[in-house]
Protein backbone atom coordinates (compact mmCIF):
# COMPACT_ATOMS: atom_id res chain seq x y z
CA UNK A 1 152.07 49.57 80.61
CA UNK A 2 151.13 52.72 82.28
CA UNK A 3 152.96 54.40 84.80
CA UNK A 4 151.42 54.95 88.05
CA UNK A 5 154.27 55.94 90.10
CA UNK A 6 154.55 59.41 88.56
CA UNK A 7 150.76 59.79 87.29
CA UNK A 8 149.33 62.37 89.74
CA UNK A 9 148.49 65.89 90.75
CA UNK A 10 149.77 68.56 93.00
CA UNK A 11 147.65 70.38 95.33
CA UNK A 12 148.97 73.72 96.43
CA UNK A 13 149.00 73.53 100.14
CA UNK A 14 148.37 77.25 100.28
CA UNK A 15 145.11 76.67 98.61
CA UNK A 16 143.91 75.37 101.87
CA UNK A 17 145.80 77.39 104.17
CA UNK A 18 145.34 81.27 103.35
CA UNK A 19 142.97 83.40 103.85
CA UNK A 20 142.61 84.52 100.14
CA UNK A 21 141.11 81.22 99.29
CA UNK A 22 139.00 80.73 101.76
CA UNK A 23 136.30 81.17 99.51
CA UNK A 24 137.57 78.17 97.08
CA UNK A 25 135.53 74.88 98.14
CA UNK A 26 137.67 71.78 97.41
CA UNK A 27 136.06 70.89 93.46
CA UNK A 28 137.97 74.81 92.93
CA UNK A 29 140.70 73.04 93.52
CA UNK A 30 140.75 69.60 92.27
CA UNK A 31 139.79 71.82 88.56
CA UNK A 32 142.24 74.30 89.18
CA UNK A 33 145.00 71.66 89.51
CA UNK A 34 144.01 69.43 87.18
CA UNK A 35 144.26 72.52 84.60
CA UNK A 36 147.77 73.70 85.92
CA UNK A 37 148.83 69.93 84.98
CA UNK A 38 147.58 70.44 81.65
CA UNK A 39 149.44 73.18 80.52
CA UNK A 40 152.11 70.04 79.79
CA UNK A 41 150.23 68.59 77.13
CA UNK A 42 148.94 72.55 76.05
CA UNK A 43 152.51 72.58 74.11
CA UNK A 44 152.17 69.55 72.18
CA UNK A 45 148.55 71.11 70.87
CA UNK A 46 150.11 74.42 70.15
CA UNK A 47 147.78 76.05 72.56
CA UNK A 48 150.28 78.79 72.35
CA UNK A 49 149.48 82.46 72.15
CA UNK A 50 150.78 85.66 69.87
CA UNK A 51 153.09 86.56 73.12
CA UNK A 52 154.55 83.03 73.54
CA UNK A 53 151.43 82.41 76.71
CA UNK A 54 150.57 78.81 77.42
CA UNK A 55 147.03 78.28 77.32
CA UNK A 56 144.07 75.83 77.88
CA UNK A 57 141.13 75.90 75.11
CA UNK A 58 138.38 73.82 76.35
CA UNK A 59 134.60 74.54 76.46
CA UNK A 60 132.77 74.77 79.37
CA UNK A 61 130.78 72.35 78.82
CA UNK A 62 133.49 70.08 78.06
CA UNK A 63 134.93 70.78 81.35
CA UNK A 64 131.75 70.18 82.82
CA UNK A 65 131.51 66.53 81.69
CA UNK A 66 135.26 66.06 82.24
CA UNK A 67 134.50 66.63 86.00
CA UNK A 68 130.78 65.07 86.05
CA UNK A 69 129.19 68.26 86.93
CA UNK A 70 126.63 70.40 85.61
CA UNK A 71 127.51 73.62 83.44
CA UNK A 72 126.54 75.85 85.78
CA UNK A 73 128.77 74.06 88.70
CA UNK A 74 131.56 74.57 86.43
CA UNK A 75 130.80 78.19 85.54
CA UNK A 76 130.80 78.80 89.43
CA UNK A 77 133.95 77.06 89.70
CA UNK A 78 136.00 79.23 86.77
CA UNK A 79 134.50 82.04 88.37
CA UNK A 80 135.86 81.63 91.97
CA UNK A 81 138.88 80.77 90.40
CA UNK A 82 138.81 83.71 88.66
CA UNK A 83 138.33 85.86 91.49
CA UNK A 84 141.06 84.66 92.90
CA UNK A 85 143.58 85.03 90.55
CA UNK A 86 144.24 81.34 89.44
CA UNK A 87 143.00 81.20 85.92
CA UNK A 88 141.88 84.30 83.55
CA UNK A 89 139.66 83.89 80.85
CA UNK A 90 139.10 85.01 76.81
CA UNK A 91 137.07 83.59 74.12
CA UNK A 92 139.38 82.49 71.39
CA UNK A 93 138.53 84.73 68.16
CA UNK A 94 138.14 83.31 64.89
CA UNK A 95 136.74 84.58 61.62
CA UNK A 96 133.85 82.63 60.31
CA UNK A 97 132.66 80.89 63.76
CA UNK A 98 130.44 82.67 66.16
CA UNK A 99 132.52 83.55 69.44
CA UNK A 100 130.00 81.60 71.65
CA UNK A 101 131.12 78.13 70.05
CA UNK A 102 134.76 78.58 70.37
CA UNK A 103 136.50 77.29 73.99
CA UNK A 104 137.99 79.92 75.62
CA UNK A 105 141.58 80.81 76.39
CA UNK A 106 142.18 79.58 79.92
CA UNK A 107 145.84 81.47 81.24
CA UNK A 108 146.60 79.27 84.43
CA UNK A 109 148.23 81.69 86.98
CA UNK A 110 150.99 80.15 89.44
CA UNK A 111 150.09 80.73 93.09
């Protein structure tokens, strides 16, 4: 049985109510805190860096279909996010694959 009472996520209030964000429109948000509530199951993949940093590794266009939108809405969305502080970016390197295949490394900032 699942468990709706504590299946949900958090919205930063101050997402909405400085002026920093004002640029943010609300799908920024919804992705930003869906991705900050990932970072639980981010352990349990080993998404784990050299310096002990929790990360995301998704594709973009995984993203992108996880939130019905097209890639370019999503790149617009990581990149107001971005501007903003809330997530930081780096292609995961791997010998043997070309970097454009491989998800990046998503670092989900606190607010």
């Amino acid at each position: 049985m699942i468990d709706y009472e504590n299946d949900y996520y958090l919205i930063p209030k101050v997402l909405f109510q400085d002026d920093f964000y004002k640029d943010l429109i609300p799908l920024d948000v919804i992705v930003y805190s869906v991705l900050r509530n990932k970072q639980e199951e981010a352990i349990e993949k080993g998404w784990v860096d050299d310096e002990g940093n929790i990360y995301l590794a998704y594709r973009i266009e995984d993203l992108a279909k996880k939130f019905s939108c097209a890639i370019s809405t999503m790149v617009a969305v990581l990149q107001r996010l971005e501007a903003v502080n809330l997530i930081e970016r780096e292609r995961q390197r791997n010998a043997g694959y070309y970097n454009h295949n491989l998800p990046y490394m998503t670092y989900i900032n606190e607010v």
